[in-house]
Structure formats: structure tokens, C-alpha cells
PDB file of N, CA and C in Angstrom:
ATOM      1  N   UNK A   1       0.843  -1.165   0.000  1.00  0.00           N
ATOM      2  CA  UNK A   1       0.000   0.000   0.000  1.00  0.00           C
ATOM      3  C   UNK A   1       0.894   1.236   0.000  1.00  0.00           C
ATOM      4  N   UNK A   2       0.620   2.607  -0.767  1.00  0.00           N
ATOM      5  CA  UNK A   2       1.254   3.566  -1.026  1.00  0.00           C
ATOM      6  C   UNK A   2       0.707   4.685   0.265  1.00  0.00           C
ATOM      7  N   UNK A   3       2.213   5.036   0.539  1.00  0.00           N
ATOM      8  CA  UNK A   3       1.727   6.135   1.684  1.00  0.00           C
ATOM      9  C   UNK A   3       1.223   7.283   1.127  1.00  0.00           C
ATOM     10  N   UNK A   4       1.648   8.420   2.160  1.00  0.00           N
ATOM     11  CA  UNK A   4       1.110   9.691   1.798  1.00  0.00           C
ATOM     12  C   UNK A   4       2.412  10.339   1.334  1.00  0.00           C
ATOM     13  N   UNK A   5       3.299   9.674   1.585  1.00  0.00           N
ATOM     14  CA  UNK A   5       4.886  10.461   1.104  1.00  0.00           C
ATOM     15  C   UNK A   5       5.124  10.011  -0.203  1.00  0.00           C
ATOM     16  N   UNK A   6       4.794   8.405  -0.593  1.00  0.00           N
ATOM     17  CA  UNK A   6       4.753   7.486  -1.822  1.00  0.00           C
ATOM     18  C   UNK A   6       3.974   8.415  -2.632  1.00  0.00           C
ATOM     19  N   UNK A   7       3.106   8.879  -2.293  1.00  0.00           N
ATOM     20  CA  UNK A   7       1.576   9.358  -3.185  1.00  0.00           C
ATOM     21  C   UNK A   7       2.191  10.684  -3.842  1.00  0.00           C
ATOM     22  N   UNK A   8       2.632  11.496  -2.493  1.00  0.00           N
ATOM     23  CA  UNK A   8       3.470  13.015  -3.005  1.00  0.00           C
ATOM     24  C   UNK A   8       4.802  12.689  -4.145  1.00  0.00           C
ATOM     25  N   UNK A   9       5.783  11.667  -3.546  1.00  0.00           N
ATOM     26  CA  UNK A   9       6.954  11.404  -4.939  1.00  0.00           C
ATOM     27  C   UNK A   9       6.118  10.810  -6.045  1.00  0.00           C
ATOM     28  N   UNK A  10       5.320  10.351  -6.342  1.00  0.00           N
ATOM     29  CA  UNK A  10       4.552   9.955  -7.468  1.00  0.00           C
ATOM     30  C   UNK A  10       4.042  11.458  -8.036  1.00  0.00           C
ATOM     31  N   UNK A  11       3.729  11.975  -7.288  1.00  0.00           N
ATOM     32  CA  UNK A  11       3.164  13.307  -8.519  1.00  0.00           C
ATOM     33  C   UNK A  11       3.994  13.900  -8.725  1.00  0.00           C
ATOM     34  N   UNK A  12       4.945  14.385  -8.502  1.00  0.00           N
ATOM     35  CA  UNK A  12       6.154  15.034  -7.824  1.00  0.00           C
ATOM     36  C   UNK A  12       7.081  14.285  -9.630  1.00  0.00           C
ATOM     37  N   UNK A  13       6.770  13.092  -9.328  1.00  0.00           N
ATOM     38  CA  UNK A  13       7.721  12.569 -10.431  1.00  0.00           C
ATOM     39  C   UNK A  13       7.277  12.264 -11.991  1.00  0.00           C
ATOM     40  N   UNK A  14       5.681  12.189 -11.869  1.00  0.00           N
ATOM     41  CA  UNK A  14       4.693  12.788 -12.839  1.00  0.00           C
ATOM     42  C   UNK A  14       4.752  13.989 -13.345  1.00  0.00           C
ATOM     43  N   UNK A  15       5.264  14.675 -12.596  1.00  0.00           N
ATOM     44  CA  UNK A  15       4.766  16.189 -12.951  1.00  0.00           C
ATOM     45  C   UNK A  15       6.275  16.711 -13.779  1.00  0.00           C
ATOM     46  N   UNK A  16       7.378  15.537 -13.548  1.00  0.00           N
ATOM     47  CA  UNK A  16       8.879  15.662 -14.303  1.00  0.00           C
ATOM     48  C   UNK A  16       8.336  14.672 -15.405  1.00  0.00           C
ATOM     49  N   UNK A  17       7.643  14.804 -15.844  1.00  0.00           N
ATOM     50  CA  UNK A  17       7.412  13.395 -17.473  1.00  0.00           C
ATOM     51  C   UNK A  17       7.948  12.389 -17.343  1.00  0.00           C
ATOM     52  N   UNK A  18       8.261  11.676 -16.029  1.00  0.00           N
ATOM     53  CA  UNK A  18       8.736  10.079 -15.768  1.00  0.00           C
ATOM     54  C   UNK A  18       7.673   9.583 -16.323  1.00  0.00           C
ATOM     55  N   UNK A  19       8.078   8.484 -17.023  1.00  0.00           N
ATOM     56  CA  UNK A  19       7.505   7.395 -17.559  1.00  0.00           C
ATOM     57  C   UNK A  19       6.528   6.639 -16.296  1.00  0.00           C
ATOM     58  N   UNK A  20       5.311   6.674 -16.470  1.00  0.00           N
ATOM     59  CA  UNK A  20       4.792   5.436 -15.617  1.00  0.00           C
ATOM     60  C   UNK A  20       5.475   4.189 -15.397  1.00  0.00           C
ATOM     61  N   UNK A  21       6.223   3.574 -16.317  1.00  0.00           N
ATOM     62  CA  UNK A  21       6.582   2.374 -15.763  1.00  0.00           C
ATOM     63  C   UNK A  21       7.710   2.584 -15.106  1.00  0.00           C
ATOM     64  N   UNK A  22       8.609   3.724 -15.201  1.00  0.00           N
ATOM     65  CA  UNK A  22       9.921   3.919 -14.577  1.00  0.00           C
ATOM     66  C   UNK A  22       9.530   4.127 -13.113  1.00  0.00           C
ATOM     67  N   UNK A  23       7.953   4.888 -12.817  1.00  0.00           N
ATOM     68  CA  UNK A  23       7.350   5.300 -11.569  1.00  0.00           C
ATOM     69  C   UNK A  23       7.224   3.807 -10.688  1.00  0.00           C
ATOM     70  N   UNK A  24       6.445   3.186 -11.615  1.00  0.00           N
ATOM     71  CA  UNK A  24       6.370   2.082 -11.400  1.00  0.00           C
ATOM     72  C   UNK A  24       7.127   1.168 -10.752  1.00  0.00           C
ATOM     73  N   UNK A  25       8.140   0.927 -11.513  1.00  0.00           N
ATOM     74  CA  UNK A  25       9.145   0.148 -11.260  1.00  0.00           C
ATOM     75  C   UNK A  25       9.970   0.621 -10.008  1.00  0.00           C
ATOM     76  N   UNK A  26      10.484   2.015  -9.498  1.00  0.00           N
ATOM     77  CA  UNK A  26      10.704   2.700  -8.454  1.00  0.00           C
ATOM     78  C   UNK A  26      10.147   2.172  -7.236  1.00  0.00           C
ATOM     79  N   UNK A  27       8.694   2.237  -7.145  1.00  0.00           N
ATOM     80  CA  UNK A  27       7.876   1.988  -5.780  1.00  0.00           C
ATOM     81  C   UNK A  27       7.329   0.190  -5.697  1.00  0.00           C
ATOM     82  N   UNK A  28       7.672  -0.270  -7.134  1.00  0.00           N
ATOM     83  CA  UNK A  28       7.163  -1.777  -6.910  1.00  0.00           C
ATOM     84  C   UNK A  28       5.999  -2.540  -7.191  1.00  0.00           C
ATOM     85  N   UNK A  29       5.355  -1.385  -7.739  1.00  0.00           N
ATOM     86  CA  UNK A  29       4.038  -1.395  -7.813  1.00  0.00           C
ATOM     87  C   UNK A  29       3.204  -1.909  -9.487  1.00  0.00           C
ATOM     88  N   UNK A  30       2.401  -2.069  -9.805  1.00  0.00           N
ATOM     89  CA  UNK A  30       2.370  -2.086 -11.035  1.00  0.00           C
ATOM     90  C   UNK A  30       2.107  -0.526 -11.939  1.00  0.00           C
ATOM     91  N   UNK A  31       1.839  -0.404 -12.927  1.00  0.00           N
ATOM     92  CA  UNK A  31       2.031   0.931 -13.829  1.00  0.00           C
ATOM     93  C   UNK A  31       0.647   1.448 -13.563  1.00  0.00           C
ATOM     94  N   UNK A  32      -0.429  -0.001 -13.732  1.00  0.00           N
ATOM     95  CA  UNK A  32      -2.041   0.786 -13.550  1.00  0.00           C
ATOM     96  C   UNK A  32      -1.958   1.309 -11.980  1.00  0.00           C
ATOM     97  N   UNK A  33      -1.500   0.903 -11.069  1.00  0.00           N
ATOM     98  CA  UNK A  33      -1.399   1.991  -9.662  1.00  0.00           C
ATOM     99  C   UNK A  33      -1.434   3.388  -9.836  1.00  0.00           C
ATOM    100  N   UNK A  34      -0.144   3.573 -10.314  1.00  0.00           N
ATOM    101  CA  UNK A  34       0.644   4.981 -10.571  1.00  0.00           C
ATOM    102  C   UNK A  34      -0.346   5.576 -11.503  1.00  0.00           C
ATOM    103  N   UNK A  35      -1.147   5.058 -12.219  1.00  0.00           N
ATOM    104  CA  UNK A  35      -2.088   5.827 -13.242  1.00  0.00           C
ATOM    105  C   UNK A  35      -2.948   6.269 -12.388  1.00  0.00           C
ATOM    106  N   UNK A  36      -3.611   4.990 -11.640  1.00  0.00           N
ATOM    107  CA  UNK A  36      -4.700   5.267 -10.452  1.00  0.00           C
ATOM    108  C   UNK A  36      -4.427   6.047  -9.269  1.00  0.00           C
ATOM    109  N   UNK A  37      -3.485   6.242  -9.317  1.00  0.00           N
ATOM    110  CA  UNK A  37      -3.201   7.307  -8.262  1.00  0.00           C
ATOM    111  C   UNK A  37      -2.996   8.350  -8.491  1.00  0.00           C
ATOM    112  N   UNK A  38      -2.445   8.718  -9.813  1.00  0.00           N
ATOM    113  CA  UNK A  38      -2.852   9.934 -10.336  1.00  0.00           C
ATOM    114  C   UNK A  38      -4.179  10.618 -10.655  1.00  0.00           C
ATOM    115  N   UNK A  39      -4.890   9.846 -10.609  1.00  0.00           N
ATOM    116  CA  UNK A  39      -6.217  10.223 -11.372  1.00  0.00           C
ATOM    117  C   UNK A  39      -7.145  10.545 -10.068  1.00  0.00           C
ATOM    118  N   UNK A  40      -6.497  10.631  -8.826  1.00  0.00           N
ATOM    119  CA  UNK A  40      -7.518  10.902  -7.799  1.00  0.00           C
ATOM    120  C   UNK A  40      -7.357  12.218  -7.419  1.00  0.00           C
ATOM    121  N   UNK A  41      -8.179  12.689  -7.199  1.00  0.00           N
ATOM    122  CA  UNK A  41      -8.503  14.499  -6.751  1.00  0.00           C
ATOM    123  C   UNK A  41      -7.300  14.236  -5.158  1.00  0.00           C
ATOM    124  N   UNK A  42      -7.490  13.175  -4.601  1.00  0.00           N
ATOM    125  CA  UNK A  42      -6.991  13.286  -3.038  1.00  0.00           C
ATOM    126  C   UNK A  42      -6.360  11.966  -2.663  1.00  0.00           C
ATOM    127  N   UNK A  43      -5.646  11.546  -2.109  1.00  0.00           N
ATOM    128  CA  UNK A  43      -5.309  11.140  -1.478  1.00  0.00           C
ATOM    129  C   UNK A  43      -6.257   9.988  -0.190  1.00  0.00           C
ATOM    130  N   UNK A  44      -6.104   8.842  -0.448  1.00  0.00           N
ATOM    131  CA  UNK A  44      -7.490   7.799   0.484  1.00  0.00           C
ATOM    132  C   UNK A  44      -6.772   8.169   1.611  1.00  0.00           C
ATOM    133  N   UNK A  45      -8.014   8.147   2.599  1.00  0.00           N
ATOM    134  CA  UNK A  45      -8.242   8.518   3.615  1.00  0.00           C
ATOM    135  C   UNK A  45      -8.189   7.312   4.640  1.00  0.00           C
ATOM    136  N   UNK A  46      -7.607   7.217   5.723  1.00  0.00           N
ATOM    137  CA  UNK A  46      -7.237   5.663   6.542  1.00  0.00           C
ATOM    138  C   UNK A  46      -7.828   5.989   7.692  1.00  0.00           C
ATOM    139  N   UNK A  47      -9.271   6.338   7.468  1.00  0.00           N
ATOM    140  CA  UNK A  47     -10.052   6.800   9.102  1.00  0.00           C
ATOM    141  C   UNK A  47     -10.867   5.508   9.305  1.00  0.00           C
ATOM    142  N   UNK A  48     -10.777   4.431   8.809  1.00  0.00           N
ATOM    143  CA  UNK A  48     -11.515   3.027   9.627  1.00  0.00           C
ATOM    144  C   UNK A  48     -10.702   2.622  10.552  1.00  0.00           C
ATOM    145  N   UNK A  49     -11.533   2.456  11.251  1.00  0.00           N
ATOM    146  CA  UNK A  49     -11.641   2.052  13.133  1.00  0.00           C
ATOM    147  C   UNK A  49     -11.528   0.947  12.927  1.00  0.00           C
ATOM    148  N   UNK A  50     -10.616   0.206  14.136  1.00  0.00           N
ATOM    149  CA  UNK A  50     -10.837  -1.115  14.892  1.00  0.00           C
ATOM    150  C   UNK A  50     -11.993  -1.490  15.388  1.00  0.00           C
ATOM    151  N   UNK A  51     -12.487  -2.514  14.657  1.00  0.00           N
ATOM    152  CA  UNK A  51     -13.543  -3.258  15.281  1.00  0.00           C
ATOM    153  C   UNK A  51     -13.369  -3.611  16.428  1.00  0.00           C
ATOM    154  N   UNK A  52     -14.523  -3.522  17.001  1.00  0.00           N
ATOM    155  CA  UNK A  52     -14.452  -4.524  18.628  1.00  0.00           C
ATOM    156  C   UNK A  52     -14.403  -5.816  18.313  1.00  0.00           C
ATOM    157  N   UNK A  53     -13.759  -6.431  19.352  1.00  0.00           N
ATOM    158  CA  UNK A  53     -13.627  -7.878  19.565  1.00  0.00           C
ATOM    159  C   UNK A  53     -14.728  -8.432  20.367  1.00  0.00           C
ATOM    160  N   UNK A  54     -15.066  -9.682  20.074  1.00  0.00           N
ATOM    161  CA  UNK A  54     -15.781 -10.465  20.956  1.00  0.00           C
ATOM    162  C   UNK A  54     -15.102 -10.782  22.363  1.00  0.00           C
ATOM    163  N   UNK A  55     -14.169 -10.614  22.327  1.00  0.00           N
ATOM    164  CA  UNK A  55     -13.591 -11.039  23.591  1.00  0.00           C
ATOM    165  C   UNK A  55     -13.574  -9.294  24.336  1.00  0.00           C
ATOM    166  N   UNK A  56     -13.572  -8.299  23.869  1.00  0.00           N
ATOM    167  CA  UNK A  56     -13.274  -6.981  25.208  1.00  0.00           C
ATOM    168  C   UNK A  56     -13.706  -7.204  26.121  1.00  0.00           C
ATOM    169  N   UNK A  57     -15.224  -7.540  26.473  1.00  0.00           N
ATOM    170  CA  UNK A  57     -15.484  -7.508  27.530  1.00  0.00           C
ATOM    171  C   UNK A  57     -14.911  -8.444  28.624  1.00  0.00           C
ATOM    172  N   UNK A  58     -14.261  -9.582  28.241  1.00  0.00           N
ATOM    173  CA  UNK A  58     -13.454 -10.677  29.123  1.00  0.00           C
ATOM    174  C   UNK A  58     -12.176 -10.571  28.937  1.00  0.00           C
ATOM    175  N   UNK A  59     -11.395  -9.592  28.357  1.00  0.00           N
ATOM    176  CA  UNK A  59     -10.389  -9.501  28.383  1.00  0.00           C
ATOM    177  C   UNK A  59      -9.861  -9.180  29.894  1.00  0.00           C
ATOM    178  N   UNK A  60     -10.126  -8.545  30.621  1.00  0.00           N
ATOM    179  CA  UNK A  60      -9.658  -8.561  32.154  1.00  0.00           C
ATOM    180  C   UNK A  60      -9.626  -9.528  32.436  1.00  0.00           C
ATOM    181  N   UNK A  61     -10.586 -10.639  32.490  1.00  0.00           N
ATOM    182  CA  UNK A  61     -10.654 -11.831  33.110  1.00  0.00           C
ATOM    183  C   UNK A  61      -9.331 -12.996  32.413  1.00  0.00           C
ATOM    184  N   UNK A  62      -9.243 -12.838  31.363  1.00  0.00           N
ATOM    185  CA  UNK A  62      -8.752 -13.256  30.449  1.00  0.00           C
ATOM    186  C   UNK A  62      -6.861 -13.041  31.210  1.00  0.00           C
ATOM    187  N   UNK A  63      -6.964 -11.605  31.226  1.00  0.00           N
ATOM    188  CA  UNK A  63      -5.453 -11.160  31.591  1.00  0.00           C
ATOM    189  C   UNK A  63      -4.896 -11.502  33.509  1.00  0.00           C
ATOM    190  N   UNK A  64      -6.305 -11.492  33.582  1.00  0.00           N
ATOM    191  CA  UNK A  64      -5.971 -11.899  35.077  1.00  0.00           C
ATOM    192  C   UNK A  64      -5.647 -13.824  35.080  1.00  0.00           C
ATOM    193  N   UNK A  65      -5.825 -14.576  34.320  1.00  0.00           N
ATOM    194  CA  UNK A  65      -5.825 -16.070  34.082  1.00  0.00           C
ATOM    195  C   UNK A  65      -4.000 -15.655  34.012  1.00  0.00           C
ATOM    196  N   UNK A  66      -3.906 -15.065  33.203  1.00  0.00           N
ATOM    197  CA  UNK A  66      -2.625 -14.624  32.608  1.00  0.00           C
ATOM    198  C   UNK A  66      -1.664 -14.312  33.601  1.00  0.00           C
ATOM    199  N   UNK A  67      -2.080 -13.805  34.409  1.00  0.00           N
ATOM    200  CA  UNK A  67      -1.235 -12.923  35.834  1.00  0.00           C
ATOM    201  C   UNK A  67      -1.159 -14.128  36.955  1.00  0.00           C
ATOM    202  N   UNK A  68      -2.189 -14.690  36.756  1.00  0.00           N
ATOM    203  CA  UNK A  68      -2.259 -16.096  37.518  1.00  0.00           C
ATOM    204  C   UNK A  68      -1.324 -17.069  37.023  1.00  0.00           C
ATOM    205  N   UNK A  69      -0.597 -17.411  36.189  1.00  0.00           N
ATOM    206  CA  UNK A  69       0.273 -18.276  35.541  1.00  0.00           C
ATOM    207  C   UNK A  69      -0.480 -19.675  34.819  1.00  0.00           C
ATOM    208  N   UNK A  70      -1.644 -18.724  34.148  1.00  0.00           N
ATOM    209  CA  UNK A  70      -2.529 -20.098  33.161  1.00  0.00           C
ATOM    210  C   UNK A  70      -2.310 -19.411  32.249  1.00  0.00           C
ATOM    211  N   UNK A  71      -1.894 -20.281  31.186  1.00  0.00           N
ATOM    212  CA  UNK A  71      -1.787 -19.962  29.985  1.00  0.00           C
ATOM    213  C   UNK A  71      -2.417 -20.737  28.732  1.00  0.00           C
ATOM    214  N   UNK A  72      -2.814 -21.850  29.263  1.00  0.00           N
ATOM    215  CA  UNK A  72      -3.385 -22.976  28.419  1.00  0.00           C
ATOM    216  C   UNK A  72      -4.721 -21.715  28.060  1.00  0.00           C
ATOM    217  N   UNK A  73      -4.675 -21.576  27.020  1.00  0.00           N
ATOM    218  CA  UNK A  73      -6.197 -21.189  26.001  1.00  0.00           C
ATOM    219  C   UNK A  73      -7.532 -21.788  26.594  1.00  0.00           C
ATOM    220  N   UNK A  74      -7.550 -23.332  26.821  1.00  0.00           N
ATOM    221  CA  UNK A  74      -8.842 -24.502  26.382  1.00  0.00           C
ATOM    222  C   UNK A  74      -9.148 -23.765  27.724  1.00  0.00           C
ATOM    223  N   UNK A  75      -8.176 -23.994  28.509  1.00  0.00           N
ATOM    224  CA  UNK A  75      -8.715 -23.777  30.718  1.00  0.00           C
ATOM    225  C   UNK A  75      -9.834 -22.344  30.516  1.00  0.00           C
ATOM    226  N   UNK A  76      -8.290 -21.435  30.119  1.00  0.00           N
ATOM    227  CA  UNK A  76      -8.766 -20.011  30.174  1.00  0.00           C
ATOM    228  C   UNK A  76     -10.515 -20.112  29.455  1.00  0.00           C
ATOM    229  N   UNK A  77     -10.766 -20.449  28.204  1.00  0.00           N
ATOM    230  CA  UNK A  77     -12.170 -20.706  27.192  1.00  0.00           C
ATOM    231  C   UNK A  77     -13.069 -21.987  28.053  1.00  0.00           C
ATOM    232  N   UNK A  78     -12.458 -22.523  28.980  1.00  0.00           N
ATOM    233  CA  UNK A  78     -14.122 -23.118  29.721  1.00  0.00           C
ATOM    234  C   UNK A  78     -14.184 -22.386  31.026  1.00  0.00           C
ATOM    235  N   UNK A  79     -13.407 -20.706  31.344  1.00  0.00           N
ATOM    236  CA  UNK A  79     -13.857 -20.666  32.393  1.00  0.00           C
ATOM    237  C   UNK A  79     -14.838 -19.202  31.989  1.00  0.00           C
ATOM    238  N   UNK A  80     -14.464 -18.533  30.810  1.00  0.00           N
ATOM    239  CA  UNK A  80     -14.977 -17.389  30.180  1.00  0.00           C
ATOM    240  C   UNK A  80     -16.343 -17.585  30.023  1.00  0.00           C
ATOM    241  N   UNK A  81     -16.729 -18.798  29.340  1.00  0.00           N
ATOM    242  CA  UNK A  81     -18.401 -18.598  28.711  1.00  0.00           C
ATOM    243  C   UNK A  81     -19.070 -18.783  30.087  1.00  0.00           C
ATOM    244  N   UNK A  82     -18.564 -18.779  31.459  1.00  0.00           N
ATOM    245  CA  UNK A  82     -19.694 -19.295  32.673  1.00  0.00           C
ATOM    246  C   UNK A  82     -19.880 -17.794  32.456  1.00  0.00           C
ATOM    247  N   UNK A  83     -19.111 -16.711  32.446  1.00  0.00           N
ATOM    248  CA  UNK A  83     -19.491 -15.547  32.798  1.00  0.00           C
ATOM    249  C   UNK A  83     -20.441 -14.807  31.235  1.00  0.00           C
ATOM    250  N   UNK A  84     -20.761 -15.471  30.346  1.00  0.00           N
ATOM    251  CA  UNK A  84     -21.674 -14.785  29.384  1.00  0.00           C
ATOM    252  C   UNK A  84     -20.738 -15.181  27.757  1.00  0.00           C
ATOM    253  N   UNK A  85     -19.481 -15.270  27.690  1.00  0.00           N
ATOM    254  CA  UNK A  85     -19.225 -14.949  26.387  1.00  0.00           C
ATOM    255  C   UNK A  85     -19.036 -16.172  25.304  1.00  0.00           C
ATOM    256  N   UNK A  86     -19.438 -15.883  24.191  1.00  0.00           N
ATOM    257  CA  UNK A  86     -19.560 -16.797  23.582  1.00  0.00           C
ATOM    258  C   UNK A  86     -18.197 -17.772  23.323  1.00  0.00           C
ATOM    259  N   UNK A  87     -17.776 -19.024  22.418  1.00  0.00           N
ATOM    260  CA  UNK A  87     -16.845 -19.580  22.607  1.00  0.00           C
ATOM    261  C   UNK A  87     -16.046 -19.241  20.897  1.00  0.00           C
ATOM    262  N   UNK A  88     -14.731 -19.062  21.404  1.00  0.00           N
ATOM    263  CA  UNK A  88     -13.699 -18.875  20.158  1.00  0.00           C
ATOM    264  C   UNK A  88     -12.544 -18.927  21.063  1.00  0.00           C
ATOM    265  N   UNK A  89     -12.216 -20.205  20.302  1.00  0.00           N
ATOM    266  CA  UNK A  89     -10.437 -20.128  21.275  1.00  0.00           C
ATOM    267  C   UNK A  89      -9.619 -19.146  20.212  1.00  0.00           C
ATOM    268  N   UNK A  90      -9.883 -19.648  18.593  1.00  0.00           N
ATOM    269  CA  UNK A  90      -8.878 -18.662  18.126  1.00  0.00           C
ATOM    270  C   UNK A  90      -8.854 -17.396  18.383  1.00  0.00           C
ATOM    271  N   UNK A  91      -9.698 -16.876  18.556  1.00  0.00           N
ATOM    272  CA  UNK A  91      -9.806 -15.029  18.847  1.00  0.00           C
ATOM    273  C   UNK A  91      -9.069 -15.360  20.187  1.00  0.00           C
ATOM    274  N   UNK A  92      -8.999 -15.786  21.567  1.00  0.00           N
ATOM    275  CA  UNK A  92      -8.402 -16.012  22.749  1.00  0.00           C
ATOM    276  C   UNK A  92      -7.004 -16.242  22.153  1.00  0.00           C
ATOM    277  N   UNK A  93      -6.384 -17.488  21.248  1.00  0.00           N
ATOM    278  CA  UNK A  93      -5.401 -17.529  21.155  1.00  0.00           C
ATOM    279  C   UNK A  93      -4.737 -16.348  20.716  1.00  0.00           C
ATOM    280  N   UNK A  94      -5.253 -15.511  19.581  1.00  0.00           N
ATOM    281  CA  UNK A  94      -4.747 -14.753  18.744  1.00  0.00           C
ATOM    282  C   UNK A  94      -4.035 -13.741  19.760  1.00  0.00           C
ATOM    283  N   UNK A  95      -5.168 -13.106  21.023  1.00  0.00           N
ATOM    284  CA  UNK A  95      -5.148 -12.068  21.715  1.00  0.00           C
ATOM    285  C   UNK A  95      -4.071 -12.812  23.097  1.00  0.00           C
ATOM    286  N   UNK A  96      -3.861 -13.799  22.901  1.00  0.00           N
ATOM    287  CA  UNK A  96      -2.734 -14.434  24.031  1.00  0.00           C
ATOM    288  C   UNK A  96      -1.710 -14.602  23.253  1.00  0.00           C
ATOM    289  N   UNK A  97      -1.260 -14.403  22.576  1.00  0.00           N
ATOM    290  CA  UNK A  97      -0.070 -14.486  21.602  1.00  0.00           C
ATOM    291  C   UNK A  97       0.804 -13.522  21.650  1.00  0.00           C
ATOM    292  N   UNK A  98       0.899 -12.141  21.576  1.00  0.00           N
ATOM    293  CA  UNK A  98       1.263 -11.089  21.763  1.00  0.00           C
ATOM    294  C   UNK A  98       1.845 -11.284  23.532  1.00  0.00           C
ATOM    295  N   UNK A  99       1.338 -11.439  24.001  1.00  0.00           N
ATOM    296  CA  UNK A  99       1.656 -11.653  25.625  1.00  0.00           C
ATOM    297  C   UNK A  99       2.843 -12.490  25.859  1.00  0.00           C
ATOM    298  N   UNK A 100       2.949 -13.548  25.143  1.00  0.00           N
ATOM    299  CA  UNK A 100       3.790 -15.118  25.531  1.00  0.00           C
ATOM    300  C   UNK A 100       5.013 -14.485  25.338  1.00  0.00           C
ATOM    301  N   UNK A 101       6.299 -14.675  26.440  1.00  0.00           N
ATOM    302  CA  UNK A 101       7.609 -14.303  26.086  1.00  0.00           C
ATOM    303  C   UNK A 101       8.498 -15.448  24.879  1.00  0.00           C
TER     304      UNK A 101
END
């Protein structure tokens, strides 16, 4: 994906009669990019939000298993749904992963 600095040397190097494919070939990209990115009034905009997770609301509980020295996923996921939440170990694993030294 092309930044906002990528986006500026692309016009920047457009606006010197570089060849699209030389543009191209520069950033890695294919030639229809560099066309398509020229052709936009602006610059895309990266204001989508993080979805919530199914797990936020048990994530305390979750981190406290954690602080406790459980780490097994399955333990931590049959003690979560007594308190309401539905079952996904992968979303649990995913969000215990980052943690593990």
C-alpha cells in the first residue's frame, strides 16, 4: 500500500514526465497503480476504526488467568463462557499471543 509520502513522490515525479513504468518500477508497484493514483482528486483517507472484539469484555478476566500463571487457552475458554461470552479459542489464542515471552 502507497503512503502519503509514496503518493506526493509519485506526482512530484509525474509532474517531471517520468515514464509510468519507470514510476512504477521505483515503488514496486504495477504501472495501472501509478495511473490510479494519479487520477484521484486526493489522497485515500485511513479513518476506519478497529472493530471490537468479541472477547473486550473478558479480556480482564482473560489477563488476570494470565497474571495467575494459566496460559493454556482450552482452561482459560471453559472458564470465560460461565461468565456470558460466547466460545472462540482462536480469537483467545490470537489475543494471548502477543503476551507469551
Amino acid at each position: 500500500m502507497l503512503t502519503q509520502a509514496d503518493i506526493l513522490m509519485i506526482k512530484t515525479q509525474a509532474n517531471r514526465s517520468v515514464y509510468l513504468k519507470d514510476i512504477a518500477a521505483t515503488f514496486g508497484v504495477h504501472p495501472k497503480t501509478i495511473s490510479r493514483t494519479l487520477r484521484r482528486p486526493a489522497p485515500p483517507h485511513a479513518s476506519r476504526s478497529p472493530r471490537p472484539s468479541k472477547l473486550d469484555p473478558f479480556k480482564a478476566r482473560s489477563d488476570q488467568f494470565l497474571a495467575d500463571g494459566i496460559w493454556n487457552s482450552v482452561v482459560i475458554l471453559c472458564e470465560i463462557p460461565a461468565q456470558g461470552s460466547t466460545r472462540s479459542s482462536s480469537l483467545l489464542r490470537a489475543s494471548m499471543t502477543p503476551k507469551r515471552v
